[in-house]
N, C-alpha and C. Protein backbone atom coordinates (compact mmCIF):
# COMPACT_ATOMS: atom_id res chain seq x y z
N UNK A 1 -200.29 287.85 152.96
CA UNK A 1 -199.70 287.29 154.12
C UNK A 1 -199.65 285.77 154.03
N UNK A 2 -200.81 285.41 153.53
CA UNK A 2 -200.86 284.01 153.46
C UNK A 2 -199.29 283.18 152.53
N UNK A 3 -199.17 284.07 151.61
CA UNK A 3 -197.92 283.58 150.24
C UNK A 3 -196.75 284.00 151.15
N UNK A 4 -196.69 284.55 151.98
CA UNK A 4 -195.50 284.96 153.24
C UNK A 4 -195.50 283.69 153.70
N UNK A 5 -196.42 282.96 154.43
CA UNK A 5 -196.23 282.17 154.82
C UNK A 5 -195.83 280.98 154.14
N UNK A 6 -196.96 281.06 153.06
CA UNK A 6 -196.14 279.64 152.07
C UNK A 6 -194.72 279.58 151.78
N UNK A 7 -194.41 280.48 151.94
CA UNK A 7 -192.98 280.91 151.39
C UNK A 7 -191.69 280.50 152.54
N UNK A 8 -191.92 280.96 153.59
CA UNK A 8 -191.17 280.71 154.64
C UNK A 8 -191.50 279.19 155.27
N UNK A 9 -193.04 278.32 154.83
CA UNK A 9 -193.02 277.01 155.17
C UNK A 9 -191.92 276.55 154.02
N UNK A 10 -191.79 276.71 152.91
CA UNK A 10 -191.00 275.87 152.45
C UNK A 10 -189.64 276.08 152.06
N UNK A 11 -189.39 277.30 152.48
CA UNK A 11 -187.80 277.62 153.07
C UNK A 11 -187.45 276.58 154.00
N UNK A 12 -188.22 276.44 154.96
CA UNK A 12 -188.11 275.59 156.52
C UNK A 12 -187.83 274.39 155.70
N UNK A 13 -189.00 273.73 155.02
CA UNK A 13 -188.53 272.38 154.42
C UNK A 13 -187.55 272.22 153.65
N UNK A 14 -187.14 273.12 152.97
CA UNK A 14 -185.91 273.20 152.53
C UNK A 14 -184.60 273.03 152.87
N UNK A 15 -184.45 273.93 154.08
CA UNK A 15 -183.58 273.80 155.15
C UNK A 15 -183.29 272.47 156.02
N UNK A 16 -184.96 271.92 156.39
CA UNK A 16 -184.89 270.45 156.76
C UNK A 16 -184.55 269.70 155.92
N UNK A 17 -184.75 269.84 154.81
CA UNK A 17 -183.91 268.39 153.34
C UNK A 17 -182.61 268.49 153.70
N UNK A 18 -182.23 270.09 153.47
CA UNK A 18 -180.35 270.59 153.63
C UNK A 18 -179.64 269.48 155.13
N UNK A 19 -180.32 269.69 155.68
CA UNK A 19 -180.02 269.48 157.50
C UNK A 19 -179.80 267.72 157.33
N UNK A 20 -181.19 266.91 157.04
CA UNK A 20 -181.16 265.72 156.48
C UNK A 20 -180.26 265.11 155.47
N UNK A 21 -179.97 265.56 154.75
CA UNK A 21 -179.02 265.75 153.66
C UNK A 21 -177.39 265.39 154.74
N UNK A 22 -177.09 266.34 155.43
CA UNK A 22 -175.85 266.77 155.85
C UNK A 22 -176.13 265.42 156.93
N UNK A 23 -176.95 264.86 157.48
CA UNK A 23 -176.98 264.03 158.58
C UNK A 23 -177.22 262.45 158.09
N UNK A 24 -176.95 262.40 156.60
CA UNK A 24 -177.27 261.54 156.08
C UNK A 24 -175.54 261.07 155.46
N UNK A 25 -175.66 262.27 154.94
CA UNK A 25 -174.10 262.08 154.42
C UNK A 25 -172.93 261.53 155.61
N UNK A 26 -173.02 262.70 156.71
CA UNK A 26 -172.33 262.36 158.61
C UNK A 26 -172.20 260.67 158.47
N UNK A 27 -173.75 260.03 158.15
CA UNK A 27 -173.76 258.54 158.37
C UNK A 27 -172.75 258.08 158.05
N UNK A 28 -172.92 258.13 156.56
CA UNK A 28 -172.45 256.94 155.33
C UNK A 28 -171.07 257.65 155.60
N UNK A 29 -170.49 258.44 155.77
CA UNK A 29 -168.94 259.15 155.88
C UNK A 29 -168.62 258.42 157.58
N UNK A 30 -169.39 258.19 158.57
CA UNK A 30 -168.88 257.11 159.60
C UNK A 30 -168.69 255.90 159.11
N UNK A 31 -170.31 255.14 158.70
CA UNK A 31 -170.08 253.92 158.53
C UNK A 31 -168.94 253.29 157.27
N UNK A 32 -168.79 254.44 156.26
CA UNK A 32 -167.56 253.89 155.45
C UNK A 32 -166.17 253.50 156.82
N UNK A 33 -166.00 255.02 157.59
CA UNK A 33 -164.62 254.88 158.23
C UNK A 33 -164.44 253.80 159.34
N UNK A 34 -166.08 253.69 159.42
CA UNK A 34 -166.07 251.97 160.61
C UNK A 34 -165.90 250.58 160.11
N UNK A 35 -166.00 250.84 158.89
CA UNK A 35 -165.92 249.68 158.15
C UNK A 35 -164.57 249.85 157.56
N UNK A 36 -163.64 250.82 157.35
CA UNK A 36 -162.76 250.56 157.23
C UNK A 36 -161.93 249.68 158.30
N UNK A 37 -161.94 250.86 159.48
CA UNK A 37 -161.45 250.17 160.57
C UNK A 37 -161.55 248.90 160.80
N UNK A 38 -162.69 248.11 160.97
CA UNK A 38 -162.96 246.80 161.20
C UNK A 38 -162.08 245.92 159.90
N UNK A 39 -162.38 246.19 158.62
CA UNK A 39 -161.65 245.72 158.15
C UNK A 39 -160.16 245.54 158.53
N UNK A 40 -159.33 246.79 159.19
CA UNK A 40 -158.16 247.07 158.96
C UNK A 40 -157.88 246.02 160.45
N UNK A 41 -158.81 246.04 161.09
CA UNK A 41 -158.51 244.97 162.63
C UNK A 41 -158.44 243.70 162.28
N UNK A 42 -159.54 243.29 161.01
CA UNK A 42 -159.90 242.18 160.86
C UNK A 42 -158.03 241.26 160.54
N UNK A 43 -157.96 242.68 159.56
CA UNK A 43 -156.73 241.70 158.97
C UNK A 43 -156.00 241.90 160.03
N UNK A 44 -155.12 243.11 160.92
CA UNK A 44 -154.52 242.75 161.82
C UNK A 44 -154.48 241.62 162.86
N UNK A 45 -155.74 240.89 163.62
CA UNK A 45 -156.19 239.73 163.80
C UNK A 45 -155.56 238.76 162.68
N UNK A 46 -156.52 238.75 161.53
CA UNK A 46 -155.45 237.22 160.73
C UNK A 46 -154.44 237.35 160.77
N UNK A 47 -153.67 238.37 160.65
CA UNK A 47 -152.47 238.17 160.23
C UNK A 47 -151.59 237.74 161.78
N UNK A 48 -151.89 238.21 163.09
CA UNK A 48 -151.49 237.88 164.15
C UNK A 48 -151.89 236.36 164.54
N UNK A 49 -152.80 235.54 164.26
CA UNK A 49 -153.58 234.83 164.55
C UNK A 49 -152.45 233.61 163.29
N UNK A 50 -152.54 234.46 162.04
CA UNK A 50 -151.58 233.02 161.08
C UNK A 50 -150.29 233.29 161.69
N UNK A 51 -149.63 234.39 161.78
CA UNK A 51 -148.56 234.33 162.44
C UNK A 51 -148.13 233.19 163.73
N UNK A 52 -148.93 233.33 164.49
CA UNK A 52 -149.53 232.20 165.93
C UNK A 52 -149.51 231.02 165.26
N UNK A 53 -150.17 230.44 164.35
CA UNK A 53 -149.94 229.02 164.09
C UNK A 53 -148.52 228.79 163.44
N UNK A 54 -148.38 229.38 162.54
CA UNK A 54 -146.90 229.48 161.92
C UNK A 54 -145.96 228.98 162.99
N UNK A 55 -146.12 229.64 163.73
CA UNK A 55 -145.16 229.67 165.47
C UNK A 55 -145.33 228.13 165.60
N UNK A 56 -146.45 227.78 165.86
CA UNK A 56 -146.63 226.57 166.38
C UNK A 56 -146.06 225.52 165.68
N UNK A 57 -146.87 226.04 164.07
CA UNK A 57 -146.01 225.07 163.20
C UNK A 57 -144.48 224.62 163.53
N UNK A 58 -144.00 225.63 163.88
CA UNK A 58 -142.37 225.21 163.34
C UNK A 58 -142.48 224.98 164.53
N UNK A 59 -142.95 225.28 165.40
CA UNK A 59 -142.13 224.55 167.10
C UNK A 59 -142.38 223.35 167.14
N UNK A 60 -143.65 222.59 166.55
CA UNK A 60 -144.28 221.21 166.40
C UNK A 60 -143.55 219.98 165.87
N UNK A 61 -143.08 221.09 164.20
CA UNK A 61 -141.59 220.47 163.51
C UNK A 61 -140.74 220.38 163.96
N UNK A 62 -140.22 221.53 164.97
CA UNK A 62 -138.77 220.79 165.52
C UNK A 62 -138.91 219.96 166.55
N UNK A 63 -139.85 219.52 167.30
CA UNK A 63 -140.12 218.52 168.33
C UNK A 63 -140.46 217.54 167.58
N UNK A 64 -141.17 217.41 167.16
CA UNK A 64 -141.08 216.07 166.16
C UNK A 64 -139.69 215.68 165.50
N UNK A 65 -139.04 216.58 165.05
CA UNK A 65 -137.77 215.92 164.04
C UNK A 65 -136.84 215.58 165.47
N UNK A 66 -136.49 216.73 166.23
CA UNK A 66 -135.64 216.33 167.33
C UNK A 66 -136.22 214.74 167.93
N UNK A 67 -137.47 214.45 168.62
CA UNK A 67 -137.85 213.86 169.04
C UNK A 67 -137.94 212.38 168.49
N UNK A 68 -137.91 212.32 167.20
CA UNK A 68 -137.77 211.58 165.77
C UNK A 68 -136.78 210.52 166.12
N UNK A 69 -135.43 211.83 166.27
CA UNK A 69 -134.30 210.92 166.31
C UNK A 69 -133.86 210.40 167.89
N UNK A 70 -134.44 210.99 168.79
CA UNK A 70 -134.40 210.49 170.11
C UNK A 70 -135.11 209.62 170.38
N UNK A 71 -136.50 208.84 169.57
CA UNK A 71 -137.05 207.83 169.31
C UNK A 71 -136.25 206.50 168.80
N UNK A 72 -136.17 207.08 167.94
CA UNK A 72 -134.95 206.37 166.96
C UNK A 72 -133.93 205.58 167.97
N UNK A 73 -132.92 206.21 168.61
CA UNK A 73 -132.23 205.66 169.09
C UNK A 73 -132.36 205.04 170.38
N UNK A 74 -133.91 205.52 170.77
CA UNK A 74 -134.35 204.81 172.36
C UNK A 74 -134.48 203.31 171.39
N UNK A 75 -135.41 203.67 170.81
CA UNK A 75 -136.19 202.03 170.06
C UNK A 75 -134.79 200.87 169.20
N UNK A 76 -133.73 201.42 169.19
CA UNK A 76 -132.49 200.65 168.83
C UNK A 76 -131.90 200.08 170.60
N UNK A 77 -131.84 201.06 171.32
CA UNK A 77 -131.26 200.60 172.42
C UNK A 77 -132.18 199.50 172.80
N UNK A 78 -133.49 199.73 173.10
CA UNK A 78 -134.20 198.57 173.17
C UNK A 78 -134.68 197.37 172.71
N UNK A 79 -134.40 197.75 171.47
CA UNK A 79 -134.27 196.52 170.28
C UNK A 79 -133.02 195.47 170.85
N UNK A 80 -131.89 196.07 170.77
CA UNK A 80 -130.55 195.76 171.18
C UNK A 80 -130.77 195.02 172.19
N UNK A 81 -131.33 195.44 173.61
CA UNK A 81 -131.13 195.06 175.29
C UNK A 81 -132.48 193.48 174.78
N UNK A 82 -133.38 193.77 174.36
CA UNK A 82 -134.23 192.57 174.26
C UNK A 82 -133.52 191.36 173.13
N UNK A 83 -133.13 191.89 172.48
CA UNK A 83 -132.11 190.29 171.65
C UNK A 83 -130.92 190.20 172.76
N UNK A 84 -130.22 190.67 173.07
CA UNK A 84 -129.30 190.37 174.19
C UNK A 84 -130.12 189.36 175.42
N UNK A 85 -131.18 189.65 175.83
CA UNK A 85 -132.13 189.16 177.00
C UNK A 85 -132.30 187.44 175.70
N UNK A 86 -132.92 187.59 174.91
CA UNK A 86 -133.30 186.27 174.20
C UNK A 86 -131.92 185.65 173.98
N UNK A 87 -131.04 186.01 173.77
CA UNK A 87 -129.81 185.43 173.54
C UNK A 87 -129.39 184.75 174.61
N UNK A 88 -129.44 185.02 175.66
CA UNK A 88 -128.84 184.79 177.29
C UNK A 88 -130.12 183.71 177.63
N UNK A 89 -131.78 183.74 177.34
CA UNK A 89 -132.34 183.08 177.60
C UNK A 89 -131.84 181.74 177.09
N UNK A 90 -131.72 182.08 175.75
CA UNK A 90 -131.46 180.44 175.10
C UNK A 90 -130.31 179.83 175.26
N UNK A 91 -129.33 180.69 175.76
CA UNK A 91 -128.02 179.76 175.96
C UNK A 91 -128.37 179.68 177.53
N UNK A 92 -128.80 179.58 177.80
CA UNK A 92 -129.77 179.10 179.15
C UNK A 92 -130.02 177.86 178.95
N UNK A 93 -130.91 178.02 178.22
CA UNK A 93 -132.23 176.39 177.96
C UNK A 93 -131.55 175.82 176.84
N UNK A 94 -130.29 176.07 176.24
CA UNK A 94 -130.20 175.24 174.80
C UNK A 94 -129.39 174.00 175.41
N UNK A 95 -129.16 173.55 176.47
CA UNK A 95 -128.38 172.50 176.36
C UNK A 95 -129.85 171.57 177.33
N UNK A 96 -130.45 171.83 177.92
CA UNK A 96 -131.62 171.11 178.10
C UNK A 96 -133.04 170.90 176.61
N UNK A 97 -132.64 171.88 176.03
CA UNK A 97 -133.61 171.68 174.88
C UNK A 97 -132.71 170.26 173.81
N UNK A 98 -132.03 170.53 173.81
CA UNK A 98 -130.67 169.52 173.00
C UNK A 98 -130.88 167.72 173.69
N UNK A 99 -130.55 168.25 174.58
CA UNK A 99 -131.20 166.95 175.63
C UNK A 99 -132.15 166.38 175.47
N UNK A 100 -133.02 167.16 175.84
CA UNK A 100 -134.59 166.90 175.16
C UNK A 100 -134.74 166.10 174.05
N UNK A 101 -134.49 167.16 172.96
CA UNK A 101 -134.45 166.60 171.53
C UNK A 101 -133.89 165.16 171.31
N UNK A 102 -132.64 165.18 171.77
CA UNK A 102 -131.87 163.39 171.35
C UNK A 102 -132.76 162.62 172.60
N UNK A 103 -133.09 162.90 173.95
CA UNK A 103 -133.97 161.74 174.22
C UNK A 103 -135.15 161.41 173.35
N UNK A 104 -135.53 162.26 172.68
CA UNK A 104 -137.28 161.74 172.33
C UNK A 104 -136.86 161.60 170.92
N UNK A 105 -135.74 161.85 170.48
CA UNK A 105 -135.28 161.32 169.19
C UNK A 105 -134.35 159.50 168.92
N UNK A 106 -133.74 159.38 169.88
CA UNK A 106 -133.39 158.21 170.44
C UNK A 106 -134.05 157.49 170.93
N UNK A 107 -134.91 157.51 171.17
CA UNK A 107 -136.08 156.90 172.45
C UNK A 107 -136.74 156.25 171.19
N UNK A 108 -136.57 154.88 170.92
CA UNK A 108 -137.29 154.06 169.87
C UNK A 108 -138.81 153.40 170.67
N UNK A 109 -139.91 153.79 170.43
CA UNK A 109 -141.12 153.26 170.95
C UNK A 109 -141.44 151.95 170.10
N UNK A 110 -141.95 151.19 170.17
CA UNK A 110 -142.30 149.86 169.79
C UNK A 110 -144.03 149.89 169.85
């Protein structure tokens, strides 16, 4: 009776390795398919995420280039309107500066 029993204890443990076995394998057969997944998000993320700057990129570029040349031609108009302003100043003051000049050029001090 006793070898009955030995016999059926290590059937049992047997069965528990089998059982362990199968709940071991369950694991590593999730954590592969979770780790796939995550991987497969990860890249969906970068790839949505470079896509997103890309976007930005080029919207950045065309505001800058558009903006470039709308610079461009503000900073000419204003270039333009301020020599026009100095031009008008001095034919203002150039016939008193002229004046000026031949008195203190004429003007013999002793």
């Amino acid at each position: 009776m006793d070898s009955f029993k030995g016999q059926e204890g290590i059937q049992m443990l047997l069965t528990a390795e089998q059982e362990a076995q199968h709940i071991v394998l369950s694991a590593r057969n999730l954590r592969t398919q979770r780790l796939k997944q995550a991987k497969e998000e990860a890249e969906r993320e970068a790839s949505q995420y470079k896509s997103h700057m890309e976007d930005e990129y080029q919207k950045s570029l065309l505001e800058s280039s558009g903006s470039s040349g709308s610079n461009v031609k503000r900073l000419d108009e204003e270039t333009e309107d301020k020599i026009n302003n100095l031009k008008q100043s001095a034919s203002k003051v150039s016939n008193e500066v002229v004046d000026m000049l031949l008195k203190h050029v004429t003007n013999i001090k002793v």
